[in-house]
N, C-alpha and C. Protein backbone atom coordinates (compact mmCIF):
# COMPACT_ATOMS: atom_id res chain seq x y z
N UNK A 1 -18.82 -2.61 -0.33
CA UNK A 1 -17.92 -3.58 -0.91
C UNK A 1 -16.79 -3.87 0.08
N UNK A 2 -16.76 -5.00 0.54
CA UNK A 2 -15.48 -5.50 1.13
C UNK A 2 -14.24 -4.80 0.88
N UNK A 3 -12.66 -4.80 1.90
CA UNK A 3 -11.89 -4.53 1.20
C UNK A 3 -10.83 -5.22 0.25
N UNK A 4 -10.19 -4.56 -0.25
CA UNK A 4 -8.85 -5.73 -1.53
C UNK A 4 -8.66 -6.71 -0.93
N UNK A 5 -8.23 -6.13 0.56
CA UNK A 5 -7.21 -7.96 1.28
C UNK A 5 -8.34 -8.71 1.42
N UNK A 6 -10.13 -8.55 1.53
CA UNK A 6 -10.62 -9.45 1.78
C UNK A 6 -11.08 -10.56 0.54
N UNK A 7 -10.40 -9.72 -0.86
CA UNK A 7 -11.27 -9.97 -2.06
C UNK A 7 -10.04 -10.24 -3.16
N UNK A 8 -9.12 -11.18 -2.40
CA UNK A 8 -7.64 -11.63 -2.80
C UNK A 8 -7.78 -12.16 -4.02
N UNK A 9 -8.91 -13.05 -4.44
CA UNK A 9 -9.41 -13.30 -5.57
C UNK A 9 -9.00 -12.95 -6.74
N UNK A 10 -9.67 -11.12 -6.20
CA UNK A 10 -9.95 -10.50 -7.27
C UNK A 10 -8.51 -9.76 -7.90
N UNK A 11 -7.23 -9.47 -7.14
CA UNK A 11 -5.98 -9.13 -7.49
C UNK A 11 -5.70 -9.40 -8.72
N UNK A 12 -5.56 -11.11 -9.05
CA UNK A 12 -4.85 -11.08 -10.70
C UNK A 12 -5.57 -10.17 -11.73
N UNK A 13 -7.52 -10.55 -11.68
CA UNK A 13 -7.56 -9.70 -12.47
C UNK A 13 -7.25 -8.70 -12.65
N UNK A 14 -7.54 -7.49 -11.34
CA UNK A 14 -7.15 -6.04 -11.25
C UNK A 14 -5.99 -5.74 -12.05
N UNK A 15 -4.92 -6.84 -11.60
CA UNK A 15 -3.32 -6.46 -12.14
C UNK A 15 -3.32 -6.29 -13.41
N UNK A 16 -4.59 -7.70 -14.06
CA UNK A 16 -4.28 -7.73 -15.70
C UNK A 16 -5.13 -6.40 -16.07
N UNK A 17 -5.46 -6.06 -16.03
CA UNK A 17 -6.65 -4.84 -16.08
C UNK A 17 -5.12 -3.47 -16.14
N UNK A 18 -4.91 -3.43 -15.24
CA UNK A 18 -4.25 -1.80 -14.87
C UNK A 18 -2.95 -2.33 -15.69
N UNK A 19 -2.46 -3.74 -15.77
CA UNK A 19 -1.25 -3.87 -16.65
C UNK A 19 -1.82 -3.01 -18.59
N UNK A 20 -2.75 -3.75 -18.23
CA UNK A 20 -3.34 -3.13 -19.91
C UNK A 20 -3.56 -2.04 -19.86
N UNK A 21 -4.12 -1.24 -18.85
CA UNK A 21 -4.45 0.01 -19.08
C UNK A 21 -3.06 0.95 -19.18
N UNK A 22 -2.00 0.57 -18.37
CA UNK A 22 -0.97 1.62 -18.37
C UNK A 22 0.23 1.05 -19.35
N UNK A 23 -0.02 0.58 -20.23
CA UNK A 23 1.18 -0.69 -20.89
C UNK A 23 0.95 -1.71 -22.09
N UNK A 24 0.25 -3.00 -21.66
CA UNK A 24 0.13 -3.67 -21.75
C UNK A 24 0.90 -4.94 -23.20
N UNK A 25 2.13 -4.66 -22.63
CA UNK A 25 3.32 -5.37 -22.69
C UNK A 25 3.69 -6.26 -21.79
N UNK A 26 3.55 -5.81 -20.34
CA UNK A 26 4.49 -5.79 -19.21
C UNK A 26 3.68 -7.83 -19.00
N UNK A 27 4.77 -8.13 -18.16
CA UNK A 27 3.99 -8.97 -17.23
C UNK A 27 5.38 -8.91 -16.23
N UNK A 28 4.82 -9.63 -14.96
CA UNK A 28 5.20 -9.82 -13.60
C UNK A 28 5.70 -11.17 -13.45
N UNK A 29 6.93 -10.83 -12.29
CA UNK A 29 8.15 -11.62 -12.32
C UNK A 29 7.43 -12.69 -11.45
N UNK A 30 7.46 -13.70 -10.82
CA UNK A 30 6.82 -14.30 -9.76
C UNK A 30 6.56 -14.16 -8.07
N UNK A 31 8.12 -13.36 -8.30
CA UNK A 31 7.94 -12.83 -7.13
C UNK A 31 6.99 -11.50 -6.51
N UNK A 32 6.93 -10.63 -7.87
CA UNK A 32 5.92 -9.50 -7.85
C UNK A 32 4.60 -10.46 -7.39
N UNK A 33 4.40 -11.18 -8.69
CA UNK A 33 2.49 -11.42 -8.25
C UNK A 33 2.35 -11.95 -6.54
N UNK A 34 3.49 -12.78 -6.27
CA UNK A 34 3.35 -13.52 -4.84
C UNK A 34 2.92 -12.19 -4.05
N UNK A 35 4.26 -11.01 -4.33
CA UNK A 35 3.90 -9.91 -3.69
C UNK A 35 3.06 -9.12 -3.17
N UNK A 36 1.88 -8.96 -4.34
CA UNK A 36 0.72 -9.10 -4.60
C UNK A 36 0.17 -9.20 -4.12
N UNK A 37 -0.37 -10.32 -4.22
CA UNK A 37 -1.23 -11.23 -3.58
C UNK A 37 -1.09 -11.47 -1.61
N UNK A 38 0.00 -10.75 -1.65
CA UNK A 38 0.52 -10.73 0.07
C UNK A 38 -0.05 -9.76 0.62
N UNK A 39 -0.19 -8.63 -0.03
CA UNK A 39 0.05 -7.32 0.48
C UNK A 39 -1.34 -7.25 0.89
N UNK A 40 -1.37 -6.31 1.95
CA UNK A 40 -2.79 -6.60 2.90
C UNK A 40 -3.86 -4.79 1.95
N UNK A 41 -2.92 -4.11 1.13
CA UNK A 41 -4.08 -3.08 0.23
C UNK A 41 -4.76 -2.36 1.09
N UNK A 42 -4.11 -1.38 2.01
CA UNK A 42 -4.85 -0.34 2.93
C UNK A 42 -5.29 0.26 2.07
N UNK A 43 -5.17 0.50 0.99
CA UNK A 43 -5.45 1.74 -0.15
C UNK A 43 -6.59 1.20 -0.73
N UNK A 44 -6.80 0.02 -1.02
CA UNK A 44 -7.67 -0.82 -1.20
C UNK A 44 -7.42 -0.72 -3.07
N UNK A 45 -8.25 -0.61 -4.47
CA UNK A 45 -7.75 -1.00 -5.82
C UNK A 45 -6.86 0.67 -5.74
N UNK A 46 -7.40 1.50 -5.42
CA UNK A 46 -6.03 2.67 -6.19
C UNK A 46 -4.83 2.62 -5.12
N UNK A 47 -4.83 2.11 -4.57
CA UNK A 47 -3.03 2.04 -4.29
C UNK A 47 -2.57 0.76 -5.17
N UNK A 48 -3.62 -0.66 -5.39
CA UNK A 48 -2.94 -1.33 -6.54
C UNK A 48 -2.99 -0.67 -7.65
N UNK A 49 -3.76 0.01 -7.95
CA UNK A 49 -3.43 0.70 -9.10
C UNK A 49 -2.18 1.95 -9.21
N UNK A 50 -2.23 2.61 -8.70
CA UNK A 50 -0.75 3.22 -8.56
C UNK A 50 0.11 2.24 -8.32
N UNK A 51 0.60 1.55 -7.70
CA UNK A 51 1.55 0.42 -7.82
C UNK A 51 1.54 0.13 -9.06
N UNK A 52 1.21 -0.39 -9.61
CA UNK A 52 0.90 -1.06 -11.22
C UNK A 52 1.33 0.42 -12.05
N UNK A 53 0.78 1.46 -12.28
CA UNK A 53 1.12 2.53 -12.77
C UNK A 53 2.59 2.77 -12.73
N UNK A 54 3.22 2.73 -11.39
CA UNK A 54 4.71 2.92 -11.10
C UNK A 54 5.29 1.91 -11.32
N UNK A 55 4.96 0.91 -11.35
CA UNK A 55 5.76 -0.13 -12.03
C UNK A 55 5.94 -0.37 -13.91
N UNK A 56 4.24 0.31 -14.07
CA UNK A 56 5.20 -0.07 -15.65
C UNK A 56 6.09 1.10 -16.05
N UNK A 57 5.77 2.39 -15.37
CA UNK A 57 6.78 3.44 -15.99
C UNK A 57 8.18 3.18 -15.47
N UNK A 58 8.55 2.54 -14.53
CA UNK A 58 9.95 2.12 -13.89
C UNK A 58 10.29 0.81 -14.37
N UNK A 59 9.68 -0.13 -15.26
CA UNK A 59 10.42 -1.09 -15.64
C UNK A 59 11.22 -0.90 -16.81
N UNK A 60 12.45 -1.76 -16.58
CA UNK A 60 13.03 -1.51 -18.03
C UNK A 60 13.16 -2.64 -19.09
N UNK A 61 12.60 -3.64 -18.44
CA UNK A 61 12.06 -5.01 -19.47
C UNK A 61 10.59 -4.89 -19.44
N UNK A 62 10.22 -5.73 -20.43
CA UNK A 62 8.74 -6.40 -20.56
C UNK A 62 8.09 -7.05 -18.97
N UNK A 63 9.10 -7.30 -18.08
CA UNK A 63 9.03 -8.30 -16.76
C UNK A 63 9.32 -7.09 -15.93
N UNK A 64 8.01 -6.69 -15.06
CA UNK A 64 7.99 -6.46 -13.96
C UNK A 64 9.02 -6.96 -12.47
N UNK A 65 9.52 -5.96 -12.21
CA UNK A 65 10.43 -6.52 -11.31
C UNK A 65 10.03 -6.35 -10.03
N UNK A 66 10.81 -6.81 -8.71
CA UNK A 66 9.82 -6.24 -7.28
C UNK A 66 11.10 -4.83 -7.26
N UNK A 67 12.14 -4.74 -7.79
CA UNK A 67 12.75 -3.16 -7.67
C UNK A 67 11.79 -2.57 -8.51
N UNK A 68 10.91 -2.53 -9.02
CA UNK A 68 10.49 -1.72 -9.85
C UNK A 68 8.58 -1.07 -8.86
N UNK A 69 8.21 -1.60 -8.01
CA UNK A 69 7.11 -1.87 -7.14
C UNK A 69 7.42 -0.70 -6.00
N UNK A 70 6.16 0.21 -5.88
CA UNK A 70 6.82 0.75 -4.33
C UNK A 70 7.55 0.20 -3.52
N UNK A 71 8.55 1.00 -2.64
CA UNK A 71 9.09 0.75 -1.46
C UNK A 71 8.60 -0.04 -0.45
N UNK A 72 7.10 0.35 -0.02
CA UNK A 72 5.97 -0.52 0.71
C UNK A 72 6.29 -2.31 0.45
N UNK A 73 6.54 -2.52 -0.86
CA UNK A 73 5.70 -3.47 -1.28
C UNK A 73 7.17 -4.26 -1.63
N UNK A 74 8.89 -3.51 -1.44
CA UNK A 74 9.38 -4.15 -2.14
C UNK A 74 10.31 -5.34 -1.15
N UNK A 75 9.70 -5.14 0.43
CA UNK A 75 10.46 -6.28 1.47
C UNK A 75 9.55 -6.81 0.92
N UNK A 76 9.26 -7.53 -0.30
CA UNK A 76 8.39 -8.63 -0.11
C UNK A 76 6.76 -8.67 0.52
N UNK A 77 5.90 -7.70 0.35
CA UNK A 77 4.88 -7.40 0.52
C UNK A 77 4.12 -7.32 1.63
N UNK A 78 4.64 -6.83 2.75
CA UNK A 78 4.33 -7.57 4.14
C UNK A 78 3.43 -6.43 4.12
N UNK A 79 2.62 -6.19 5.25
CA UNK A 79 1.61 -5.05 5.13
C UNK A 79 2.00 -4.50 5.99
N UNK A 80 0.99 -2.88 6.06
CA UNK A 80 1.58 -2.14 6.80
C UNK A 80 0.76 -1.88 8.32
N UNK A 81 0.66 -3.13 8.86
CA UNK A 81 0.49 -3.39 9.37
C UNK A 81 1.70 -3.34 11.40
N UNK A 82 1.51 -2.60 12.21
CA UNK A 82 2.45 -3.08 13.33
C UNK A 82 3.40 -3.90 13.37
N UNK A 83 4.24 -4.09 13.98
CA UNK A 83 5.56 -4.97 14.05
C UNK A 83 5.74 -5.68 12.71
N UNK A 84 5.07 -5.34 11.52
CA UNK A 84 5.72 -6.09 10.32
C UNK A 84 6.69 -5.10 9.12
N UNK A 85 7.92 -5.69 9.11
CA UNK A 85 9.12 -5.05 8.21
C UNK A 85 9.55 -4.06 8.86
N UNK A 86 9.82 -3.81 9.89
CA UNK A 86 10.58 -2.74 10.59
C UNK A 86 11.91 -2.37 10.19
N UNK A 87 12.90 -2.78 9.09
CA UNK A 87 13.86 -2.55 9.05
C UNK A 87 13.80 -1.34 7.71
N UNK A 88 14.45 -0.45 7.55
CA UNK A 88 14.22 0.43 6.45
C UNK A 88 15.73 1.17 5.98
N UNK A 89 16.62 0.14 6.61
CA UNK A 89 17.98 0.36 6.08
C UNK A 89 18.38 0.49 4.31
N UNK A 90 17.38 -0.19 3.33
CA UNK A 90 17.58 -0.57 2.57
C UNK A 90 16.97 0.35 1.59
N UNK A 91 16.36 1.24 2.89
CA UNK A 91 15.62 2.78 1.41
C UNK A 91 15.98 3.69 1.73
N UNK A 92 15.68 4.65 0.33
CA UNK A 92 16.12 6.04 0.80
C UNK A 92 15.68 6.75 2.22
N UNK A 93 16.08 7.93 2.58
CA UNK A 93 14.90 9.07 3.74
C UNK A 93 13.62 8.98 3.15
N UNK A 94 13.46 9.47 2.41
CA UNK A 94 12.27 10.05 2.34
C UNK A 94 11.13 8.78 2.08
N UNK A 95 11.66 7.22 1.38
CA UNK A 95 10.74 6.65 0.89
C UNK A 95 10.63 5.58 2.60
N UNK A 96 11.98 5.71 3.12
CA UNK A 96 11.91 4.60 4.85
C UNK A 96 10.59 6.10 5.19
N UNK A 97 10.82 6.98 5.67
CA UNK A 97 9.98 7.85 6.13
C UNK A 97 8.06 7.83 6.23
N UNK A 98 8.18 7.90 4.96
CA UNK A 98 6.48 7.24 4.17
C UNK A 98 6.41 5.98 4.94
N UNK A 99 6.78 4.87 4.71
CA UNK A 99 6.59 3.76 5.00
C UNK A 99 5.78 3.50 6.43
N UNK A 100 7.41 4.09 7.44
CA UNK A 100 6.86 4.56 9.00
C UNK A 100 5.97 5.33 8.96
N UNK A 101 5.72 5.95 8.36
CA UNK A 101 4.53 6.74 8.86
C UNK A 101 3.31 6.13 8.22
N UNK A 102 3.26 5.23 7.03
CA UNK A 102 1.54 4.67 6.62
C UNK A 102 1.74 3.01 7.61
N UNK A 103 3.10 3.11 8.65
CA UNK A 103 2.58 1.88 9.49
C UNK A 103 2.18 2.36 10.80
N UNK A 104 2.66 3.76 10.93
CA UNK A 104 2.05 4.47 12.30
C UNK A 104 0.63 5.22 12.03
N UNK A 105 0.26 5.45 10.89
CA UNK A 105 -1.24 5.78 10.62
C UNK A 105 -2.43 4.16 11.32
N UNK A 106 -1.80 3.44 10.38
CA UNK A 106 -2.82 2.03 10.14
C UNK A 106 -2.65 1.66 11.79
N UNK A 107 -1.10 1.79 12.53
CA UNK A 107 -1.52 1.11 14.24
C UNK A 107 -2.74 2.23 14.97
N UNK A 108 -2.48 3.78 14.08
CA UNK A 108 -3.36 4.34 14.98
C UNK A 108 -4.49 4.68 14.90
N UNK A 109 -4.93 4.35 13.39
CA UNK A 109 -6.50 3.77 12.79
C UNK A 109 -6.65 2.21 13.68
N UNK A 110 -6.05 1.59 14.08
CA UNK A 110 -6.76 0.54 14.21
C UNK A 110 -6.72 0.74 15.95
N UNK A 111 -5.76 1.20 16.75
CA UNK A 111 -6.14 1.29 18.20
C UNK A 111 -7.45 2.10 17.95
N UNK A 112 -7.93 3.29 17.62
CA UNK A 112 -9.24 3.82 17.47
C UNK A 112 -10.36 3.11 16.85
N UNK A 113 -10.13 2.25 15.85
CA UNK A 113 -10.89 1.36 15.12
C UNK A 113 -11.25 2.49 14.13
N UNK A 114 -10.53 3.19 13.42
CA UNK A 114 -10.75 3.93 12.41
C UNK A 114 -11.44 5.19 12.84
N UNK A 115 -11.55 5.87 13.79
CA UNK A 115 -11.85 7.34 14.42
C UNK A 115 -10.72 8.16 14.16
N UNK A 116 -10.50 8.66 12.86
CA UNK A 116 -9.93 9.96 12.55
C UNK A 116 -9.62 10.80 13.43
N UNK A 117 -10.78 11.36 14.10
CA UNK A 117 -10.26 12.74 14.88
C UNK A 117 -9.74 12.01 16.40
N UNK A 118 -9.88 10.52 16.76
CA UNK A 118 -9.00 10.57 17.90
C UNK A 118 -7.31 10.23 17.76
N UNK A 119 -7.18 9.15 16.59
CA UNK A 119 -6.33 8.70 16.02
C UNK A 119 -5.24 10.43 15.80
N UNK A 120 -5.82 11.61 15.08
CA UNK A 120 -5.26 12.30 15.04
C UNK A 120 -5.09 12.90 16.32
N UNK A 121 -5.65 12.92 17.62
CA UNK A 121 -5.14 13.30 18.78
C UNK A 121 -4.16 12.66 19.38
N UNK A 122 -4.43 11.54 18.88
CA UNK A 122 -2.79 10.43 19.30
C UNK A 122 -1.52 11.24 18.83
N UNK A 123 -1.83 11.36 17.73
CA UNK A 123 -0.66 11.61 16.69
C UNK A 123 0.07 12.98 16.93
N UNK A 124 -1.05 13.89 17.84
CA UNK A 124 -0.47 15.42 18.48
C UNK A 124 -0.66 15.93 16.96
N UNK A 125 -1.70 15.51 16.12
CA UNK A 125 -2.05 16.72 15.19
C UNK A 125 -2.99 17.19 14.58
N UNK A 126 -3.53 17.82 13.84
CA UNK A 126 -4.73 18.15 13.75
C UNK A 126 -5.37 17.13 12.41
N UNK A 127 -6.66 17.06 12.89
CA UNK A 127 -7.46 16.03 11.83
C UNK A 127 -7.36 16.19 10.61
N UNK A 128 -7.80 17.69 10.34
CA UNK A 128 -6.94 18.11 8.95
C UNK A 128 -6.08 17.25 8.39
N UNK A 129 -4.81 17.57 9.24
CA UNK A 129 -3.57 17.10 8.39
C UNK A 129 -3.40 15.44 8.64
N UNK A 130 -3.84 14.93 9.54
CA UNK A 130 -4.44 13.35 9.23
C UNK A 130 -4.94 13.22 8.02
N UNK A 131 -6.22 13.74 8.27
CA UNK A 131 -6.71 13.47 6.63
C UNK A 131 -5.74 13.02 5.46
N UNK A 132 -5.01 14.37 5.27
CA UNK A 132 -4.11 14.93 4.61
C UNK A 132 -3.64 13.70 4.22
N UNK A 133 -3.29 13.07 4.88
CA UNK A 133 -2.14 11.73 5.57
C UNK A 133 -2.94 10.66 4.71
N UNK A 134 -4.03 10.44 5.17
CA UNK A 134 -4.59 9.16 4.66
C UNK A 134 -5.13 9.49 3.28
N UNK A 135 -5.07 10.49 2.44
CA UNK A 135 -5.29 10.61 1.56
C UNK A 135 -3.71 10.41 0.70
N UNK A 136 -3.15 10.64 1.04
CA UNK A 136 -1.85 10.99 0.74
C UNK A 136 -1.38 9.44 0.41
N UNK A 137 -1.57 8.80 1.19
CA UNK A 137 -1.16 6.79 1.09
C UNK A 137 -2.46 6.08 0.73
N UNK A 138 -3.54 6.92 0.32
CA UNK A 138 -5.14 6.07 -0.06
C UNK A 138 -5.04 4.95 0.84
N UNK A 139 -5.36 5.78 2.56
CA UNK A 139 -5.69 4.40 3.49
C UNK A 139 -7.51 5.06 3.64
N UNK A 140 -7.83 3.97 3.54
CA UNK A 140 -9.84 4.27 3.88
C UNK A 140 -9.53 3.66 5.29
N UNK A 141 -9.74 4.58 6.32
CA UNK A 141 -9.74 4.72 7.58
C UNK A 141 -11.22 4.15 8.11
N UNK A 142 -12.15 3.67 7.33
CA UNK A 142 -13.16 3.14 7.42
C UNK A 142 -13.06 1.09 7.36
N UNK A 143 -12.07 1.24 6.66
CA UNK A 143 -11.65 -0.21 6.70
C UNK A 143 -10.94 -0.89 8.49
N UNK A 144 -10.48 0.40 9.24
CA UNK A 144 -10.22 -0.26 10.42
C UNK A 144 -11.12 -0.68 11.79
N UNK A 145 -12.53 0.52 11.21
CA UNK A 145 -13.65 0.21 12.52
C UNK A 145 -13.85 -1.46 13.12
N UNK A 146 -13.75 -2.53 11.91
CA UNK A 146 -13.96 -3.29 13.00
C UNK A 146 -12.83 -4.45 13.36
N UNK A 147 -12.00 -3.96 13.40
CA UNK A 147 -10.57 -4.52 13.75
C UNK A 147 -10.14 -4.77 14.87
């Protein structure tokens, strides 16, 4: 199966889907769905689905807000992708931290084209705790081979 960003399509439904499953009260501000629909989904549906999860337990209206959306997702959805959203003045340590590091995973899945164990020699650490890593931000390191 293709991944999320290739199957942009399929987003609203997903959203209405996981809105119902964790809620289904909520709906999304306009700027969320744009958000959405931006975001390039290294995680591919369970990072939208955790997104969606953390958003309805953090909203405090019926309307989804983009403060209410991971950190990732809340400059406005840019992906985590190289030179995009570099500024992280605007989050905590620990959540700027994550960020840099699922945009220094994805540059170093994609210089390897998704080779784990060299990507983790880049990184000066062991594959293990790569793993660790890409499990940790649900990146499928298989999505970068042909990039």
């Amino acid at each position: 199966m293709p991944p999320l960003r290739h199957r942009r399509d399929d987003i609203p439904m997903l959203v209405t889907h996981f809105l119902q499953k964790f809620g289904g009260q909520h709906t999304l501000s306009e700027e969320v769905a744009d958000t959405l629909m931006r975001h390039d989904w290294p995680g591919n549906v369970r990072e939208l689905e955790n997104a969606i999860e953390r958003a309805v337990a953090l909203a405090r209206t019926n309307i989804i807000e983009l403060t209410d959306l991971p950190p990732i997702l809340q400059d406005g959805g840019t992906s985590i992708t190289p030179g995009s959203g570099d500024s992280y003045g605007h989050l905590p340590l620990r959540d700027a931290r994550d960020v840099f590091e699922q945009k220094y995973i994805a540059e170093l899945l994609t210089k390897t084209k998704g080779n784990i164990t060299h990507a983790a020699k880049l990184a000066g650490i062991a594959w293990q705790n790569f793993h660790q890593k890409l499990k940790k931000y649900d990146i499928d390191a298989k999505e970068f081979a042909n990039k």
